[in-house]
C-alpha atoms as a PDB file:
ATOM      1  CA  UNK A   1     220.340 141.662  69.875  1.00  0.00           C
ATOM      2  CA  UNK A   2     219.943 143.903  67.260  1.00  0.00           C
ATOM      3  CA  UNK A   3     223.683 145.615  65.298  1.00  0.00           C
ATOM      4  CA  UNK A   4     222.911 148.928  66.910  1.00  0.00           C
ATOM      5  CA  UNK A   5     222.269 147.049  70.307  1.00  0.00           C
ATOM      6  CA  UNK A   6     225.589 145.283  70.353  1.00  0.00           C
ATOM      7  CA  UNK A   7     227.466 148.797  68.940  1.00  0.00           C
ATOM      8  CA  UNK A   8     226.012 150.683  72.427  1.00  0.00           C
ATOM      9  CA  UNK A   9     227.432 147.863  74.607  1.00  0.00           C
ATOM     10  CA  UNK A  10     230.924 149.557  74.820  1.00  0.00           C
ATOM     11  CA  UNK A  11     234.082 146.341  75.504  1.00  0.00           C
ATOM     12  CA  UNK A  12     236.981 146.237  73.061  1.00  0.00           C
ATOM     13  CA  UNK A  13     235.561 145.053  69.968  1.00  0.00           C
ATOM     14  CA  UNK A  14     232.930 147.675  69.798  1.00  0.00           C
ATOM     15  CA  UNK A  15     234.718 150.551  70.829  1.00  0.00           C
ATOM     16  CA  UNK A  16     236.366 151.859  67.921  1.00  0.00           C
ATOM     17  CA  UNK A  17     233.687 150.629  65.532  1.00  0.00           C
ATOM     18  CA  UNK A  18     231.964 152.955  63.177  1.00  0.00           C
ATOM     19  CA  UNK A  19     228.671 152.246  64.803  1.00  0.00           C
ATOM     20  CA  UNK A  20     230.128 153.224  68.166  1.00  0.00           C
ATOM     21  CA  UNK A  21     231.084 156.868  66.850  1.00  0.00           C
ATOM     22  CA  UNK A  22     227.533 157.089  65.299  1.00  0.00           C
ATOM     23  CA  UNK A  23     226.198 156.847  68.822  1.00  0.00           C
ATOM     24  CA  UNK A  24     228.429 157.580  71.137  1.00  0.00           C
ATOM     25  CA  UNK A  25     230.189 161.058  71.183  1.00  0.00           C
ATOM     26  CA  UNK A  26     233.817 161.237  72.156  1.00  0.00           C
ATOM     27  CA  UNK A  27     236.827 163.177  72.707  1.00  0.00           C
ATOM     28  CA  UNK A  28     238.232 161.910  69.143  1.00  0.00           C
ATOM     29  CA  UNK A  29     235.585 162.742  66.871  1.00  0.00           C
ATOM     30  CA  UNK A  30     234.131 165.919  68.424  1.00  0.00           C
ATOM     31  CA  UNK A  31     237.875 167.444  67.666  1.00  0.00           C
ATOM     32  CA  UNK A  32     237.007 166.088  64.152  1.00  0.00           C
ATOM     33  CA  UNK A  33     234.257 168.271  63.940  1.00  0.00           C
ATOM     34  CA  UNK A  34     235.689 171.228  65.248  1.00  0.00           C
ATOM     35  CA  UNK A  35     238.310 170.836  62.289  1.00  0.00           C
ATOM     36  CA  UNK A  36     235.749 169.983  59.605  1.00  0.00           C
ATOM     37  CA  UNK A  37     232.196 168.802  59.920  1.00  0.00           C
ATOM     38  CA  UNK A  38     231.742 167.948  55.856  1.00  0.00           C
ATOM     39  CA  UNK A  39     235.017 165.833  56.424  1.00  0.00           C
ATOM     40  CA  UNK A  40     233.297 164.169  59.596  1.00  0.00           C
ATOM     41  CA  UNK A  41     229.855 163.500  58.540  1.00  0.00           C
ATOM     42  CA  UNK A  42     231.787 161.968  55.444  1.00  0.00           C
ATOM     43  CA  UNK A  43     233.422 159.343  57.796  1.00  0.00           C
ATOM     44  CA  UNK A  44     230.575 158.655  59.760  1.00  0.00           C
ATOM     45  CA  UNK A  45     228.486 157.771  56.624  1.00  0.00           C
ATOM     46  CA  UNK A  46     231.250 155.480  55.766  1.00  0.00           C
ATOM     47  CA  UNK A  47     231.763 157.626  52.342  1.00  0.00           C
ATOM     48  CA  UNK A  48     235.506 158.691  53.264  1.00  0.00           C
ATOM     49  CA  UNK A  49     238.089 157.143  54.892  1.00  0.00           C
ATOM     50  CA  UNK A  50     240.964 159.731  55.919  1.00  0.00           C
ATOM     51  CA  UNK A  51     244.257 158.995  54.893  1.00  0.00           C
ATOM     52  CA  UNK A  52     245.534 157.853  58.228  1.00  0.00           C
ATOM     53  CA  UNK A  53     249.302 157.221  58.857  1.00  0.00           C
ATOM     54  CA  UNK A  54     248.977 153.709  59.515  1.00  0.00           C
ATOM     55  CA  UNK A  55     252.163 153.124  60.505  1.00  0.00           C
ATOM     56  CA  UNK A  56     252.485 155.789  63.446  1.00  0.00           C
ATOM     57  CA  UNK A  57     249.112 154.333  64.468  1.00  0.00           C
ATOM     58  CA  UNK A  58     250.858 150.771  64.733  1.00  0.00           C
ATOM     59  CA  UNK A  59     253.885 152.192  66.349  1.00  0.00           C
ATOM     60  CA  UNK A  60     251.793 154.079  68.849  1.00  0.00           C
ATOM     61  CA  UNK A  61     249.633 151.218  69.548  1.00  0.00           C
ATOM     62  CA  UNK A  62     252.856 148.782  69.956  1.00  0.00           C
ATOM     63  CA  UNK A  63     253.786 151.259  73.086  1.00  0.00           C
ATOM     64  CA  UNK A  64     250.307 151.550  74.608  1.00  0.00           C
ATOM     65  CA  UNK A  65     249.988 147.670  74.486  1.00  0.00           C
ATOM     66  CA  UNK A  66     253.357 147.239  76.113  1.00  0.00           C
ATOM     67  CA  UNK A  67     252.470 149.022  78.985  1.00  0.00           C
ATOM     68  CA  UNK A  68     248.700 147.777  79.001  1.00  0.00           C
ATOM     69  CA  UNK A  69     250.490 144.040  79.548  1.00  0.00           C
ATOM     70  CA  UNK A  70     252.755 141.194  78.387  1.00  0.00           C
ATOM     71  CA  UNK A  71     249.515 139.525  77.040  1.00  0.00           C
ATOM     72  CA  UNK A  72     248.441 142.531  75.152  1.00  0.00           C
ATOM     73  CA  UNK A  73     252.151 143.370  73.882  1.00  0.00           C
ATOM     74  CA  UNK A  74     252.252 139.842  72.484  1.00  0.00           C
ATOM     75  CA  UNK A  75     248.902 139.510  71.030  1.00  0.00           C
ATOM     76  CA  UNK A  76     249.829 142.791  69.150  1.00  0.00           C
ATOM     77  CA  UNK A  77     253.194 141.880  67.757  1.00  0.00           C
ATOM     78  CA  UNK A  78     251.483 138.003  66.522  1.00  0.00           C
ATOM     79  CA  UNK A  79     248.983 140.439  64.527  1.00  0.00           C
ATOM     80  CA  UNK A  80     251.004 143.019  63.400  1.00  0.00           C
ATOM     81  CA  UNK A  81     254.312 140.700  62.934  1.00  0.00           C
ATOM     82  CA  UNK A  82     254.565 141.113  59.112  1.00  0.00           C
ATOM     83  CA  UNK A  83     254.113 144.941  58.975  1.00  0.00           C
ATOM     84  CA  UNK A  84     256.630 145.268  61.617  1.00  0.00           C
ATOM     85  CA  UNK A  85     259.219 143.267  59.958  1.00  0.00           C
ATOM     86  CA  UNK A  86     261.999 143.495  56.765  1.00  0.00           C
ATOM     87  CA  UNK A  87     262.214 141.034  54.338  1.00  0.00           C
ATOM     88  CA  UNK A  88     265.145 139.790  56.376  1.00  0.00           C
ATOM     89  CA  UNK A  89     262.809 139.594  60.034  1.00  0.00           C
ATOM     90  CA  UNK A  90     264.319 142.000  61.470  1.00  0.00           C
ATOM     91  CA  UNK A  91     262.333 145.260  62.930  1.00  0.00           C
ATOM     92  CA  UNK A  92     261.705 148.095  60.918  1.00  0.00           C
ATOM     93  CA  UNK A  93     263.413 151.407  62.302  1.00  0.00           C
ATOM     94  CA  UNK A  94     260.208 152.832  63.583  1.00  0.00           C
ATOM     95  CA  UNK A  95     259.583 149.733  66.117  1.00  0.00           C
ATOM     96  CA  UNK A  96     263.176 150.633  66.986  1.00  0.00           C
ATOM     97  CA  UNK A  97     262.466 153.696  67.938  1.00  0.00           C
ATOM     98  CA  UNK A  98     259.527 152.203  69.656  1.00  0.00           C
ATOM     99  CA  UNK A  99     261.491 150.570  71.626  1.00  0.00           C
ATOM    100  CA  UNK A 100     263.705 153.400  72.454  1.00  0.00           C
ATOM    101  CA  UNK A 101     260.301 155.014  73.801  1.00  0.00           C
ATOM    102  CA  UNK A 102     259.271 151.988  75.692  1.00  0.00           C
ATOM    103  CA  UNK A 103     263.174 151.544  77.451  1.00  0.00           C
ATOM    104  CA  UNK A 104     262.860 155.116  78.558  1.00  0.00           C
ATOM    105  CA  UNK A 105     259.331 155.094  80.169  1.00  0.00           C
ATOM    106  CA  UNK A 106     260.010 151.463  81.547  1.00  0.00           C
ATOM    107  CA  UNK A 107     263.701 152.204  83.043  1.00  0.00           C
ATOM    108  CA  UNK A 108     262.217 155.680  84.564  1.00  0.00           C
ATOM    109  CA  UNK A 109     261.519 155.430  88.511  1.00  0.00           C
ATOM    110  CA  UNK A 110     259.024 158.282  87.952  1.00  0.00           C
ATOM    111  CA  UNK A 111     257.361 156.917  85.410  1.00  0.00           C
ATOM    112  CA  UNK A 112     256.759 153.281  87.116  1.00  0.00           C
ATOM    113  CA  UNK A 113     255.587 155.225  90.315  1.00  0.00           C
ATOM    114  CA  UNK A 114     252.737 156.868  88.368  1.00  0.00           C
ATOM    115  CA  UNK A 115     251.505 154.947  85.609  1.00  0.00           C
ATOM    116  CA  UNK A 116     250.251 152.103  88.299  1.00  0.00           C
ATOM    117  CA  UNK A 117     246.357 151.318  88.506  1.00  0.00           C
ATOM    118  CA  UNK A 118     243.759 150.091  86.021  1.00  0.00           C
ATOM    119  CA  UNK A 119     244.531 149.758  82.130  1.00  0.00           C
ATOM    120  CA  UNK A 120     242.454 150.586  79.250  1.00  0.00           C
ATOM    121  CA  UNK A 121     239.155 151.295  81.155  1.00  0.00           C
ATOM    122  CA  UNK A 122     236.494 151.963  79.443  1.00  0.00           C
ATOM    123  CA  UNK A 123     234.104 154.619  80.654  1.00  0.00           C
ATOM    124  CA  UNK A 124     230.440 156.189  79.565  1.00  0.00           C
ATOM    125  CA  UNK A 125     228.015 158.712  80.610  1.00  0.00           C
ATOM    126  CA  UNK A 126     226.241 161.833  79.643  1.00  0.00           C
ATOM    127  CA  UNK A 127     227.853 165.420  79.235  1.00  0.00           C
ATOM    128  CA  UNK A 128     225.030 168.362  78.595  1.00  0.00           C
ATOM    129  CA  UNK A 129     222.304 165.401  77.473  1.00  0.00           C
ATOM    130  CA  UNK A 130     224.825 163.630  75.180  1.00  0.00           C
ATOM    131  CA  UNK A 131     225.980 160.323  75.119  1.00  0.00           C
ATOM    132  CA  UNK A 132     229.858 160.490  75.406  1.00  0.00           C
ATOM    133  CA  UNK A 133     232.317 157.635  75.524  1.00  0.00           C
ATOM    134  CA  UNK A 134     235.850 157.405  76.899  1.00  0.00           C
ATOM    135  CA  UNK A 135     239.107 155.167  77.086  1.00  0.00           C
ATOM    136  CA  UNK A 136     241.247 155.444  79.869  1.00  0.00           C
ATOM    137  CA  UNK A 137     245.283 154.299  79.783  1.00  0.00           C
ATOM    138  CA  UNK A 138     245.668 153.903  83.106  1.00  0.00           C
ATOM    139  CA  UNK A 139     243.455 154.934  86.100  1.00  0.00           C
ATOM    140  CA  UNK A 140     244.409 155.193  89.727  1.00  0.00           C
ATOM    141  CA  UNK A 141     241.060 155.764  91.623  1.00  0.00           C
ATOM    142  CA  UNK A 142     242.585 155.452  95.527  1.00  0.00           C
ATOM    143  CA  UNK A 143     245.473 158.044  94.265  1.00  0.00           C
ATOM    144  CA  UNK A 144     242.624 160.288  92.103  1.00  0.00           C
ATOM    145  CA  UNK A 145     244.293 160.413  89.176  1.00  0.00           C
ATOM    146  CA  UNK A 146     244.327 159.139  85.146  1.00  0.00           C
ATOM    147  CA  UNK A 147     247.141 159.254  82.653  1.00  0.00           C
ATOM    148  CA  UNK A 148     247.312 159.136  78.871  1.00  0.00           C
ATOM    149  CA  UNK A 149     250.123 158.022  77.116  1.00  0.00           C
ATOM    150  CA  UNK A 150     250.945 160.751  74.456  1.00  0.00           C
ATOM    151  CA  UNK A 151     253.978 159.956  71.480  1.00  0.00           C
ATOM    152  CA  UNK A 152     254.827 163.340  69.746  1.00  0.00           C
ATOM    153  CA  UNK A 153     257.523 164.306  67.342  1.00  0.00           C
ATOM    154  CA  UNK A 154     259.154 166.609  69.643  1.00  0.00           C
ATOM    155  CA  UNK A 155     257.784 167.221  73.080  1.00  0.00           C
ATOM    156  CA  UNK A 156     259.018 170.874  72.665  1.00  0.00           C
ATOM    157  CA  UNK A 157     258.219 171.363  68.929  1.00  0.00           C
ATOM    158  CA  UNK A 158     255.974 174.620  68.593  1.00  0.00           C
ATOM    159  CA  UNK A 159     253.080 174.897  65.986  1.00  0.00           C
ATOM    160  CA  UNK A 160     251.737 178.527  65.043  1.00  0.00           C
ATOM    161  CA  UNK A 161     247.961 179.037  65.570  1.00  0.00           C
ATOM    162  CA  UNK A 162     246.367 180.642  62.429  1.00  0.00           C
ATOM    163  CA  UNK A 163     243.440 181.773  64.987  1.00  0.00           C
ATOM    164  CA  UNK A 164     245.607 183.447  67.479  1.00  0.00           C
ATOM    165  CA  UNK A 165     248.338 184.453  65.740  1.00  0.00           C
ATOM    166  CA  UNK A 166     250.393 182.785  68.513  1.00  0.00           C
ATOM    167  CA  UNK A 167     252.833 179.755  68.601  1.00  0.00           C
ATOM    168  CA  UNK A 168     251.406 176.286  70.875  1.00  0.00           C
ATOM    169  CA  UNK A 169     252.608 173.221  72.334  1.00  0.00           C
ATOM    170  CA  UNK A 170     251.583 170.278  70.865  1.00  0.00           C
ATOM    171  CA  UNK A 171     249.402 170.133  73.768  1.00  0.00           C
ATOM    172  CA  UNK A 172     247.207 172.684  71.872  1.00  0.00           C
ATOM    173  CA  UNK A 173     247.689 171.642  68.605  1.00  0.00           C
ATOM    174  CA  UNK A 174     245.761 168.408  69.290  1.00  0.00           C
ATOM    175  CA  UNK A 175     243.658 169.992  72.207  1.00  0.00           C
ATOM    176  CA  UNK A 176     244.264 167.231  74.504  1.00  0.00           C
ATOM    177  CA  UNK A 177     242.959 169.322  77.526  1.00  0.00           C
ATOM    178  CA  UNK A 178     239.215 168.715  75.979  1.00  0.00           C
ATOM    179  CA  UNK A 179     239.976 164.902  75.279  1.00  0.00           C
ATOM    180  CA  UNK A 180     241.302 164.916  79.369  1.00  0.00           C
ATOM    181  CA  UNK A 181     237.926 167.210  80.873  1.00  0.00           C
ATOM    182  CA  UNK A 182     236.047 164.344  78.643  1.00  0.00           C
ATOM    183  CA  UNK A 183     237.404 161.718  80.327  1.00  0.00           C
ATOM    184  CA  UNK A 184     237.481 163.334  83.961  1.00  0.00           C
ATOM    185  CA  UNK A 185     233.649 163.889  83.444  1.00  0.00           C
ATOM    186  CA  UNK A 186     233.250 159.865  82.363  1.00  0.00           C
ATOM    187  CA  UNK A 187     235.245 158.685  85.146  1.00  0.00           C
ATOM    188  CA  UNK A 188     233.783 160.581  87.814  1.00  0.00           C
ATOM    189  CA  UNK A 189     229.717 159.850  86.792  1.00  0.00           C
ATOM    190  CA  UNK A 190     230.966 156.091  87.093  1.00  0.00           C
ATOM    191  CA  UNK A 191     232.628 155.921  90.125  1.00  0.00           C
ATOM    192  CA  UNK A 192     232.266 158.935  91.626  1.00  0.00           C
ATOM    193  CA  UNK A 193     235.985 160.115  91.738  1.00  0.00           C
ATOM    194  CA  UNK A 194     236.962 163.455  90.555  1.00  0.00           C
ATOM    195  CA  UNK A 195     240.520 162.219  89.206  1.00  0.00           C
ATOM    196  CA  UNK A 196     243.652 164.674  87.880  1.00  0.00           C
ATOM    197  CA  UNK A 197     244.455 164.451  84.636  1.00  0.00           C
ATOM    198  CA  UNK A 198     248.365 163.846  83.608  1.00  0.00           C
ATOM    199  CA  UNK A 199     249.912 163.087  80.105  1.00  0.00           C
ATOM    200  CA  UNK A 200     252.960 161.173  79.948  1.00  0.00           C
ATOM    201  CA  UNK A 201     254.834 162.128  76.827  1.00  0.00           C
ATOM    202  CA  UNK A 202     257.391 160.125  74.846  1.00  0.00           C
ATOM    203  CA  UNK A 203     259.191 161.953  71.668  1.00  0.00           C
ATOM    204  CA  UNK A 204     259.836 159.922  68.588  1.00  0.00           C
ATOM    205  CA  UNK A 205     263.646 161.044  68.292  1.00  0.00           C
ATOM    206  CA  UNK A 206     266.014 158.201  67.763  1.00  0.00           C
ATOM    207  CA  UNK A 207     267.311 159.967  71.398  1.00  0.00           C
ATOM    208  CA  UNK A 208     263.323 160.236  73.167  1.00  0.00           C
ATOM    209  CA  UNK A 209     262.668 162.665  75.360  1.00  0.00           C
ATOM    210  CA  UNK A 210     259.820 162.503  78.066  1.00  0.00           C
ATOM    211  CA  UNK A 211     257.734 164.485  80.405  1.00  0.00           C
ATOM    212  CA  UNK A 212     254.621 164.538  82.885  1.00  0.00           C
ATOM    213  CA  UNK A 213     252.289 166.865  81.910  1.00  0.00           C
ATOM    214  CA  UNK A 214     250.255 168.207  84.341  1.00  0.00           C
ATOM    215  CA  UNK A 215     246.588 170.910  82.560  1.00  0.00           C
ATOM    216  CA  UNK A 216     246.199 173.924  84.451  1.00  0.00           C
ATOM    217  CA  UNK A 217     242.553 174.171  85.995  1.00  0.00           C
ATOM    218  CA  UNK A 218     241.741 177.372  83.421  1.00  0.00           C
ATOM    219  CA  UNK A 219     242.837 174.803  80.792  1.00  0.00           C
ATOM    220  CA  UNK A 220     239.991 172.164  81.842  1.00  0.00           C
ATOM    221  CA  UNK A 221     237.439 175.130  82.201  1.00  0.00           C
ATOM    222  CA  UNK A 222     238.213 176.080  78.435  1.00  0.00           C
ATOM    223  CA  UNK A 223     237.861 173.261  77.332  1.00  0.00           C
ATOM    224  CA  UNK A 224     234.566 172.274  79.342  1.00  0.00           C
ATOM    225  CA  UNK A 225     233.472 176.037  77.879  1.00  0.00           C
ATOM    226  CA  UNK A 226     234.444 174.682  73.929  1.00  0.00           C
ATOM    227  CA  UNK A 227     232.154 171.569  74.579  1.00  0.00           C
ATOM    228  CA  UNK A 228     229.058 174.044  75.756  1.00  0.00           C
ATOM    229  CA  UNK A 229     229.712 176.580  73.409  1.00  0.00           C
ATOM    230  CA  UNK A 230     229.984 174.077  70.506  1.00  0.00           C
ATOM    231  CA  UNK A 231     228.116 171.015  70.973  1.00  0.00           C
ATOM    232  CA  UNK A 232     224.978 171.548  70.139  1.00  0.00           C
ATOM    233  CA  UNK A 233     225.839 172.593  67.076  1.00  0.00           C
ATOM    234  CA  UNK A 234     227.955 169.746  66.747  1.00  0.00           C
ATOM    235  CA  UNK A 235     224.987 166.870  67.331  1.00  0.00           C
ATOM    236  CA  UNK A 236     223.041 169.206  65.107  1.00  0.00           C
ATOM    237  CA  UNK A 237     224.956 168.503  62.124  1.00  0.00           C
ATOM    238  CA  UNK A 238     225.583 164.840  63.515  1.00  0.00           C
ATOM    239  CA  UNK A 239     221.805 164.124  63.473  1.00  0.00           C
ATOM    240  CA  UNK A 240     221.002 166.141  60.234  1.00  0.00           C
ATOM    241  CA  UNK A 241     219.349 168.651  61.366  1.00  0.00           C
ATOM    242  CA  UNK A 242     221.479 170.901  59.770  1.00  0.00           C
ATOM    243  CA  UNK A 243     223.861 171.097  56.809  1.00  0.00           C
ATOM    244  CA  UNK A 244     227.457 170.325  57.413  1.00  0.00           C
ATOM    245  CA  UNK A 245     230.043 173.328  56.874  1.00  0.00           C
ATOM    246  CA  UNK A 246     233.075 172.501  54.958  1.00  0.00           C
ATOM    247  CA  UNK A 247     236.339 174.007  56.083  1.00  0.00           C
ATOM    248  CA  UNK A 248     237.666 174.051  52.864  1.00  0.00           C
ATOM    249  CA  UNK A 249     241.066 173.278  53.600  1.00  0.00           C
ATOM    250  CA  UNK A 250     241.549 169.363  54.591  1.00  0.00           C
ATOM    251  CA  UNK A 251     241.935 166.135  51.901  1.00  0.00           C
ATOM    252  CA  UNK A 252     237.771 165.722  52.130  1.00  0.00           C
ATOM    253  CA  UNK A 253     237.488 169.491  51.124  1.00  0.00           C
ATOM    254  CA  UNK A 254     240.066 168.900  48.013  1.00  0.00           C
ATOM    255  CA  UNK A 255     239.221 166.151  46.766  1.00  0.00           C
ATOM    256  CA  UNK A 256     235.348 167.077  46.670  1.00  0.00           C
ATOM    257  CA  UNK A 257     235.875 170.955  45.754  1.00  0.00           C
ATOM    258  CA  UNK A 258     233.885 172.366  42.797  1.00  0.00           C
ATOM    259  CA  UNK A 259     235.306 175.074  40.586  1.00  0.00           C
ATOM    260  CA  UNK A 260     232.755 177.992  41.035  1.00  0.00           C
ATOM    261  CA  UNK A 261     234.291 181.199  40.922  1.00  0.00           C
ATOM    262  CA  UNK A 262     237.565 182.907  39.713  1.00  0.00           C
ATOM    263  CA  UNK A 263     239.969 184.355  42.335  1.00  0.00           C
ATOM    264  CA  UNK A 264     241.797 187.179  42.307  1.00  0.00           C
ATOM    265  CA  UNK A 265     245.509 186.675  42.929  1.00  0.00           C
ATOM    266  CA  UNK A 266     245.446 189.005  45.821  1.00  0.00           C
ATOM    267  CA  UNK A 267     243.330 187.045  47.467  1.00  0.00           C
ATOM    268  CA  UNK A 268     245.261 183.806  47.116  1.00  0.00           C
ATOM    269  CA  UNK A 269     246.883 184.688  50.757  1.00  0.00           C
ATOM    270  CA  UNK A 270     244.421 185.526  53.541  1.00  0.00           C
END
């Protein structure tokens, strides 16, 4: 079997590969594109790596594996044990605030009522003609419904939209109502459940808060509108047909912007 073959069969050490994103769409890198397409294509080429923060990735990953299972949670901490660690072996103030997240989902009778069913399933299928692909946190197909695990800085934090003017929830800011139609889409062309989405939410306060989430049915038609609207442009760009844009604005932009003009100081602020 062939690189690309293996790369299409979809398990946990293919998923997150860079061959995977070439050929699968998903939920993660279509957002990508929305925010820059020169940034994207970049990435996908393997030409640019975005400056990630690895350690919120670790300490978001150290929750999801505690609740996938004791096997996972281990296996994680025996890889991860020396970036998680002082000098003096004892756990670095983010894990304890990991922790503090995990103690408050795991001691919550809500919580351990609804985040019951299968964990970290993977899912596949076709949305308008295009290959998608899909991880689920937890799905409950006899109860209809999936959940995603979502760590935020403050659950209540606002962020102001340049676009509309208007203050969001970090529900918007990320657009997690597209990444949840996505998934609702996979799961049901593979077992033939239309589930309800719901995003459990931990804040990364020493003190974390939490919350169910529950999207609005207008919010899933927007976001199943943004994917028709946008996505053939989208695998457009992704198959070269046509040029990427640059948004001009993220590290890729920067650090690959060409002086070619002079601006005029009242135009610094748009």
């Amino acid at each position: 079997m062939d690189q690309l073959a293996i790369h299409r069969v979809l398990n946990k050490k293919t998923y997150y590969t860079i061959e995977s994103d070439r050929y699968y769409q998903s939920a993660t890198f279509f957002k990508k594109f929305m925010n820059c397409e020169a940034a994207t294509m970049a990435e996908l080429k393997g030409i640019y790596q975005p400056d990630k923060n690895a350690k919120a990735l670790l300490v978001g990953n150290y929750l999801h594996s505690y609740f996938e299972s004791k096997t996972a949670h281990d296996k994680f901490i025996k890889d991860h044990e020396s970036e998680m660690l002082t000098q003096k072996g004892t756990l670095l103030k983010d894990y304890k605030v990991a922790d503090s997240m995990i103690a408050t989902l795991a001691d919550d009778p809500m919580f351990n009522n609804l985040y019951v069913g299968d964990k970290e399933t993977i899912v596949k299928g076709k949305i308008g003609g295009v290959k998608w692909k899909g991880k689920i946190d937890c799905l409950n197909l006899e109860r209809k419904i999936f959940l995603d695990l979502k760590t935020t800085r403050e659950i209540d934090r606002k962020y102001w939209n340049e676009d509309t003017r208007m203050w969001q929830s970090f529900m918007d800011e990320y657009n997690y109502p597209l990444q949840m139609y996505v998934y609702q889409q996979l799961i049901y062309q593979k077992f033939g459940v239309m589930c309800t989405p719901y995003i459990i939410a931990v804040s990364k306060q020493d003190i974390p808060a939490k919350a169910v989430i529950s999207i609005p049915p207008k919010r899933m038609d927007q976001a199943r509108d943004q994917i028709e609207e946008m996505q053939q442009r989208v695998e457009e760009v992704k198959n070269g047909l046509k040029e990427p844009m640059r948004c001009g604005k993220c590290a890729y932009c920067r650090q690959t912007a060409v002086l070619r003009d002079i601006t005029s100081m009242d135009d610094l602020i748009s």
